[in-house]
Protein backbone atom coordinates (compact mmCIF):
# COMPACT_ATOMS: atom_id res chain seq x y z
CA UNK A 1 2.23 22.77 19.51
CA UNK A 2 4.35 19.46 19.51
CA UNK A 3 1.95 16.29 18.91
CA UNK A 4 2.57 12.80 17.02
CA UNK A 5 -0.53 11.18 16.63
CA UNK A 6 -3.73 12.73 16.05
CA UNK A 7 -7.33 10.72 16.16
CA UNK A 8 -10.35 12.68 14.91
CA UNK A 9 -12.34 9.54 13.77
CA UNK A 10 -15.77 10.22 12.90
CA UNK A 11 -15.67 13.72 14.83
CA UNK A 12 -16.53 16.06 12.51
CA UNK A 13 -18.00 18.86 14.60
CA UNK A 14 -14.83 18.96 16.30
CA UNK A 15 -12.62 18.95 13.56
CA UNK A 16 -14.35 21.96 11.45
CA UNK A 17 -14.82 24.26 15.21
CA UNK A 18 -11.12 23.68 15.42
CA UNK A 19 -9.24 23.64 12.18
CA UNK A 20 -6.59 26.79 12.79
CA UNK A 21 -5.53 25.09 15.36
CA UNK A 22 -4.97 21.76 13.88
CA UNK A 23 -2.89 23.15 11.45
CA UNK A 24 -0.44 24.12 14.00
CA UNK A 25 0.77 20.86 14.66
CA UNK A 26 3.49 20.25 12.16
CA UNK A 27 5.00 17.55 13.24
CA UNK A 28 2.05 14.75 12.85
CA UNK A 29 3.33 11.28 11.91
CA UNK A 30 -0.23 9.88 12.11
CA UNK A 31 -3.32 11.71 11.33
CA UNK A 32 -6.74 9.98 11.16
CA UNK A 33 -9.66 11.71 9.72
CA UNK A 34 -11.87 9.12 9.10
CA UNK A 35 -15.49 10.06 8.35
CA UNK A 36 -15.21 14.01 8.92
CA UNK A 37 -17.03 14.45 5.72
CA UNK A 38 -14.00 16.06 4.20
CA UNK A 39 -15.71 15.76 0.37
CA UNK A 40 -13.56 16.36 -2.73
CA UNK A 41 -12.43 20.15 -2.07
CA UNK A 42 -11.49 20.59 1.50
CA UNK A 43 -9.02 23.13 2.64
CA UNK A 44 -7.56 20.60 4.93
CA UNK A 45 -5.73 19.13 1.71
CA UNK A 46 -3.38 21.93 0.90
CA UNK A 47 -2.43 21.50 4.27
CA UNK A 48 -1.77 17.60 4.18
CA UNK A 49 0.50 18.38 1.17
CA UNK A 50 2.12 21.24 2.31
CA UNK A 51 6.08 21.68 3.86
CA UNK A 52 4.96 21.52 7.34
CA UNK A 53 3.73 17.67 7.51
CA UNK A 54 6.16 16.55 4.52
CA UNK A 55 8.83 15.41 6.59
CA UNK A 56 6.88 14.15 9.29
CA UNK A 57 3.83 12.53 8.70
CA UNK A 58 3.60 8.89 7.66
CA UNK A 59 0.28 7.32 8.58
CA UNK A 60 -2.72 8.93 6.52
CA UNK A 61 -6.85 7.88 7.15
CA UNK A 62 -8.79 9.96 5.02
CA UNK A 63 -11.58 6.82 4.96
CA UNK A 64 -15.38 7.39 4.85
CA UNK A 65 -14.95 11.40 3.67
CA UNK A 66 -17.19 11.18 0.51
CA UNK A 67 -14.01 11.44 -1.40
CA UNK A 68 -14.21 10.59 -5.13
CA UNK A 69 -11.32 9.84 -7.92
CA UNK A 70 -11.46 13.74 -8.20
CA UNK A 71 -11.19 14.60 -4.89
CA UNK A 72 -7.58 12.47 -5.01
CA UNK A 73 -6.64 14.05 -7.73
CA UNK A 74 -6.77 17.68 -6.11
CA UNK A 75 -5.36 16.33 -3.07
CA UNK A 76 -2.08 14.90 -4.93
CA UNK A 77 -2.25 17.48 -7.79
CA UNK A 78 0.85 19.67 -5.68
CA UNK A 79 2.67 16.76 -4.92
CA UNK A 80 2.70 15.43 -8.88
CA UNK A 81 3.00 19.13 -9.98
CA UNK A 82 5.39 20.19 -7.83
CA UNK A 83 7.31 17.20 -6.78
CA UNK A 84 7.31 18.09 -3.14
CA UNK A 85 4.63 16.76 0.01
CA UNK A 86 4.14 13.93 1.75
CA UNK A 87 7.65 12.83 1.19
CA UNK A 88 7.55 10.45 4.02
CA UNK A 89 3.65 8.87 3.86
CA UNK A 90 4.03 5.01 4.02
CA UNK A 91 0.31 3.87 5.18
CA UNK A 92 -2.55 5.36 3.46
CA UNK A 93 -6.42 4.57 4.37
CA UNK A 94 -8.54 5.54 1.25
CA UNK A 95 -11.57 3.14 2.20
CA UNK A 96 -14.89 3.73 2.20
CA UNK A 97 -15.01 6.20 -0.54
CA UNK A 98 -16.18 5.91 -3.96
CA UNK A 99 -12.96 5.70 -5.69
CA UNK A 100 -11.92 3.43 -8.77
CA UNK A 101 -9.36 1.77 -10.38
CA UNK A 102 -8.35 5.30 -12.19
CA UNK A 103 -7.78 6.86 -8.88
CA UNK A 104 -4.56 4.62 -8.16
CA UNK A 105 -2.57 6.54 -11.10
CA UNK A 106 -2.93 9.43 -8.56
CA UNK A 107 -0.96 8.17 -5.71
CA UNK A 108 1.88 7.11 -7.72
CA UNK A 109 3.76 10.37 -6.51
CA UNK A 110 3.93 8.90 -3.10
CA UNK A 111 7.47 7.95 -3.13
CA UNK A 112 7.52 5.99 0.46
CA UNK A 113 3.79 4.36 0.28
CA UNK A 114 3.85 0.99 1.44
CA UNK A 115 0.63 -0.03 2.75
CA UNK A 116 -2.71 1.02 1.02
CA UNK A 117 -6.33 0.55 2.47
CA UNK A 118 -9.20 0.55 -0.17
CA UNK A 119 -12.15 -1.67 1.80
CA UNK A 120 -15.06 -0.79 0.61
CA UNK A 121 -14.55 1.55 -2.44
CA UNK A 122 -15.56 1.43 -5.83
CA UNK A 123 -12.60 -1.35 -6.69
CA UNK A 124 -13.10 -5.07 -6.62
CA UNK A 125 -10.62 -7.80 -6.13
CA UNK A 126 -9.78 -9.94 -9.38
CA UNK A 127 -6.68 -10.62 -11.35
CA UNK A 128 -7.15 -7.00 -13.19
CA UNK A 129 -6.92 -5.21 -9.68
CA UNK A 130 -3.92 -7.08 -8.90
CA UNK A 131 -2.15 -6.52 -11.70
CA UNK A 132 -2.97 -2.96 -11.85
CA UNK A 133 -1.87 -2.17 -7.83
CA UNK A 134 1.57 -4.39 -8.80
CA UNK A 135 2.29 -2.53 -12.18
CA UNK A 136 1.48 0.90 -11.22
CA UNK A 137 2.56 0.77 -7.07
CA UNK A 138 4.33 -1.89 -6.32
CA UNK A 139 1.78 -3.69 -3.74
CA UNK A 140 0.28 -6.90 -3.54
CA UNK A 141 -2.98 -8.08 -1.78
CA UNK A 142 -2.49 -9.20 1.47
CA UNK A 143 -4.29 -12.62 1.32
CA UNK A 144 -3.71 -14.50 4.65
CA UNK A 145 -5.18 -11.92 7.23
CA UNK A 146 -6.09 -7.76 7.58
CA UNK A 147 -2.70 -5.94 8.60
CA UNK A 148 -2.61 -4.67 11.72
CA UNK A 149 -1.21 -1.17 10.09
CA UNK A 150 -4.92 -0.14 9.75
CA UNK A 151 -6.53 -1.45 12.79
CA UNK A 152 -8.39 1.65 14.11
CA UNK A 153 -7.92 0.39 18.07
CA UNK A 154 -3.93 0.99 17.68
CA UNK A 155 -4.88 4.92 16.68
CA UNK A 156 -4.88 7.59 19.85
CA UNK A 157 -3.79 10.93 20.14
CA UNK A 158 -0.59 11.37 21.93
CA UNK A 159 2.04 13.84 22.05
CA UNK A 160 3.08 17.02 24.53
CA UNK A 161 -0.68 18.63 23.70
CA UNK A 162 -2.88 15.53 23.89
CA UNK A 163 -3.93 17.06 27.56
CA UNK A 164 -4.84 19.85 24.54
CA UNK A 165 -7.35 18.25 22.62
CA UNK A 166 -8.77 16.12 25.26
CA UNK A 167 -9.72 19.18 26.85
CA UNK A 168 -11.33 20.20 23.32
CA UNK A 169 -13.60 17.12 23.19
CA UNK A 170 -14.45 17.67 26.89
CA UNK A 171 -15.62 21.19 26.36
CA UNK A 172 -17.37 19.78 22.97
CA UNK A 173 -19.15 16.93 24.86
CA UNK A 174 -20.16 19.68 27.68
CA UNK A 175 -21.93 22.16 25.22
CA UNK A 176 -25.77 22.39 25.01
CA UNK A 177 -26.53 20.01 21.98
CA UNK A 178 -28.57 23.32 19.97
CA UNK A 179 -25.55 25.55 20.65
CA UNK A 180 -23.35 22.68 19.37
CA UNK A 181 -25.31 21.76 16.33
CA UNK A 182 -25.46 25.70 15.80
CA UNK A 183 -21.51 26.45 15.68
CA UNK A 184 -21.07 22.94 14.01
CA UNK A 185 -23.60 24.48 10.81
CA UNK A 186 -22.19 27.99 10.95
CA UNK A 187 -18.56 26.67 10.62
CA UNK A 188 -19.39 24.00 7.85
CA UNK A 189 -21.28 26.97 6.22
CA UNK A 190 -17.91 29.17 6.26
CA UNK A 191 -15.48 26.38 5.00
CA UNK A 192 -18.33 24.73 2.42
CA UNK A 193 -20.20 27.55 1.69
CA UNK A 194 -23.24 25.24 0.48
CA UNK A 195 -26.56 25.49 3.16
CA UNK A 196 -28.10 22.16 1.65
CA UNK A 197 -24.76 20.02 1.20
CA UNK A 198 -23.88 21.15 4.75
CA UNK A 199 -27.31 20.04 6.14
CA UNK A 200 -26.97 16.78 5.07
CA UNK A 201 -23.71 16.35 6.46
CA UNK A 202 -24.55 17.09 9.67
CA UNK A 203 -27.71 14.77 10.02
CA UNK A 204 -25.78 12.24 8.19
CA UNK A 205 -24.37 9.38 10.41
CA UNK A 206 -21.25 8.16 11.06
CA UNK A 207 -19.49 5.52 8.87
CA UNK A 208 -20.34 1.80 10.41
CA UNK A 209 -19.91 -1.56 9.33
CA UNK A 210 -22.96 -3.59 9.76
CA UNK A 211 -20.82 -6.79 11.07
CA UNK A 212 -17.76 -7.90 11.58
CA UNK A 213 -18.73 -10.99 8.73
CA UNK A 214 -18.97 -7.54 6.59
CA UNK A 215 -15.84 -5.79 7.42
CA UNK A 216 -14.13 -9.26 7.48
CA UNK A 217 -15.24 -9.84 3.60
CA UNK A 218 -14.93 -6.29 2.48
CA UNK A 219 -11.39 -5.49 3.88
CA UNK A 220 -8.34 -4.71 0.93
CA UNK A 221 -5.39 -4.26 2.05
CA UNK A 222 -2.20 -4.05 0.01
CA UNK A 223 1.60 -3.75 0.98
CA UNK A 224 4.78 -3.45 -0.62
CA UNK A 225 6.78 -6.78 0.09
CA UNK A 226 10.09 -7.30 1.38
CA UNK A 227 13.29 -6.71 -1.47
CA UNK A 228 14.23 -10.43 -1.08
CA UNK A 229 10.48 -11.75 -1.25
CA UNK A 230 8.72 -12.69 -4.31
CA UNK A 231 5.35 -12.17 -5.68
CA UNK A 232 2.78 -15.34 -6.10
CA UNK A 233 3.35 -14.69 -10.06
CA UNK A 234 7.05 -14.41 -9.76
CA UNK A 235 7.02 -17.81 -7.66
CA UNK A 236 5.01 -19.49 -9.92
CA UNK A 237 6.91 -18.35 -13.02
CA UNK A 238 10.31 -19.49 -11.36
CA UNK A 239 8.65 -22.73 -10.40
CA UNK A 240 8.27 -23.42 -14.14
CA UNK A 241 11.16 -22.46 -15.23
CA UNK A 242 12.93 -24.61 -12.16
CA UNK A 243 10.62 -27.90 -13.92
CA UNK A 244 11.83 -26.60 -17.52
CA UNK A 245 15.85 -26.56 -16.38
CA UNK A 246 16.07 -30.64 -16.05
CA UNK A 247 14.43 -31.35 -19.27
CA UNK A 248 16.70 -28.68 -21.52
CA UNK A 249 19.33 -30.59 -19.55
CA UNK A 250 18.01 -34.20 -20.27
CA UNK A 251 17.94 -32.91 -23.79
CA UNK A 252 21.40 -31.29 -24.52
CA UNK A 253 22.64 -34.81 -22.77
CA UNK A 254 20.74 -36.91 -25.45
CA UNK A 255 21.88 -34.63 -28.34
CA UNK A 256 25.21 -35.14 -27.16
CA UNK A 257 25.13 -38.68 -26.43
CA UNK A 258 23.83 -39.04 -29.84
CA UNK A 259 26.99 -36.70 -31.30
CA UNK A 260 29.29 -39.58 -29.59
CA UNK A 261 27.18 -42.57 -31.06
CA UNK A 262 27.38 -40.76 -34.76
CA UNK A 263 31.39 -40.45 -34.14
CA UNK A 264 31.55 -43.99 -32.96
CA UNK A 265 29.72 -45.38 -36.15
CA UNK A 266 31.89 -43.00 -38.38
CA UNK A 267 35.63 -43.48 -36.76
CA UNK A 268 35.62 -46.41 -34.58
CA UNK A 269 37.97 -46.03 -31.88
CA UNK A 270 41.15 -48.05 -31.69
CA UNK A 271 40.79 -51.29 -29.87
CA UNK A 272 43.93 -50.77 -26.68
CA UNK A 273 45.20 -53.10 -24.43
CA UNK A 274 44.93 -52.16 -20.46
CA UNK A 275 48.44 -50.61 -19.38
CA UNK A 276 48.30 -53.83 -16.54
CA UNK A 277 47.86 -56.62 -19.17
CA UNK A 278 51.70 -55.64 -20.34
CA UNK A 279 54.57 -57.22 -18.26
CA UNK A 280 57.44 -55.24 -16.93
CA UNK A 281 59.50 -57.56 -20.20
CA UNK A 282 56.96 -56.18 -22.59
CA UNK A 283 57.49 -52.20 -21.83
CA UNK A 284 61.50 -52.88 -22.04
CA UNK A 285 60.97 -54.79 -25.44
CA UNK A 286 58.75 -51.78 -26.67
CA UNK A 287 61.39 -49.35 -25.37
CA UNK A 288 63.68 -50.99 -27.59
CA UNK A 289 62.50 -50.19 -31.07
């Protein structure tokens, strides 16, 4: 089935009833599984990294899953093993989960990332994060305002089978709430195979931000910048050196006015008349001898 965008935000009953078909759409560019309790070893992830979404998808929310610095480290491990998947992610959404620093390292095998999403995680914003996100990916904190990249309002499912999975969440919304609850457990029980893991997943709640003061405060975004832009560190460096140019020059001119007063007092030059204090009688007489 042909479909671009896929939003399964918070709808984790409806993800886990209807995973084998999911996995038929291979030709997702955007793919939002925000808070479907996906955990560090989810079957879904060999299928993120595999052939079928590699040239296709480029927008990537696996926010609010429970997902640790493990849990990115198996979902990469074929891509920096194999050197093939996700060849064409550029926005990532990693927020939300309790990943660190050490986690970054990971994602270096994205080849086209551009814009990353850790709000919320494990990381803090200082100097050291900075540095690290520059040195290791290339991005740089985006300090005047969120980017609109991972706004959650601009994410919808659309393609040739949306009328597909609307019909899915219409049918899930219709079901008795028991039956629901019921198929939700025994499905979690197949893929996680853990009856006490799976039970608090399904009375947990969804991922929420208390206010908008919070999310406001909390949000870290980083993008790659433009070839011909600089970095804050690379302006201010080549601000210095632009203040350091005119005093090397105001120096080398000194030295070398000095090198012309040490020649005068050595060799001084020849007193010469001015060419115009010598009358036209003058030059013939001179001529002469």
């Amino acid at each position: 089935m042909v479909l671009g965008s896929l939003c399964l935000r918070n709808k984790f009953p409806l993800f886990h009833e209807r995973m084998d078909e999911i996995k038929t759409f291979h030709s997702l560019k955007s793919l939002d599984l925000f808070g479907c309790r996906l955990g560090d070893d989810h079957e879904i992830y060999l299928h993120l990294t595999s052939s079928s979404l590699a040239s296709s998808l480029i927008q990537l929310s696996i926010g609010g899953n429970s997902l640790s610095d493990v849990g990115l480290q198996r979902l990469t491990a074929p891509i920096r093993m194999m050197r093939k998947g996700l060849d064409c992610l550029q926005f990532l959404d990693v927020s939300y989960n309790p990943v660190s620093e050490r986690a970054l390292r990971y994602i270096t095998c994205l080849p086209k990332l551009e814009k990353l999403d850790i709000s919320a995680t494990s990381m803090k914003l200082g100097t050291r994060l900075k540095t690290t996100m520059w040195d290791l990916l290339g991005l740089i904190y985006s300090e005047k305002k969120p980017l609109d990249t991972f706004d959650h309002s601009r994410c919808k499912t659309e393609g040739w089978a949306e009328q597909v999975v609307n019909q899915w969440e219409t049918n899930n919304s219709q079901m008795p709430k028991q039956k629901k609850i019921d198929e939700s457990r025994t499905s979690a029980l197949r893929f996680f195979g853990r009856q006490k893991f799976v039970r608090e997943v399904l009375n947990a709640a969804p991922v929420v931000r208390e206010s908008e003061e919070e999310a406001e405060r909390e949000r870290l975004h980083f993008y790659k910048p433009a070839a011909n832009a600089h970095t804050p560190e690379r302006q201010t460096c080549s601000s210095t050196n632009r203040q350091a140019e005119p005093s090397r020059h105001n120096v080398k001119k000194r030295q070398r006015q000095s090198e012309r007063c040490d020649g005068s007092r050595q060799s001084p030059p020849t007193k010469r008349l001015p060419s115009s204090a010598l009358t036209a009688e003058d030059i013939d007489l001179l001529n002469s001898y």
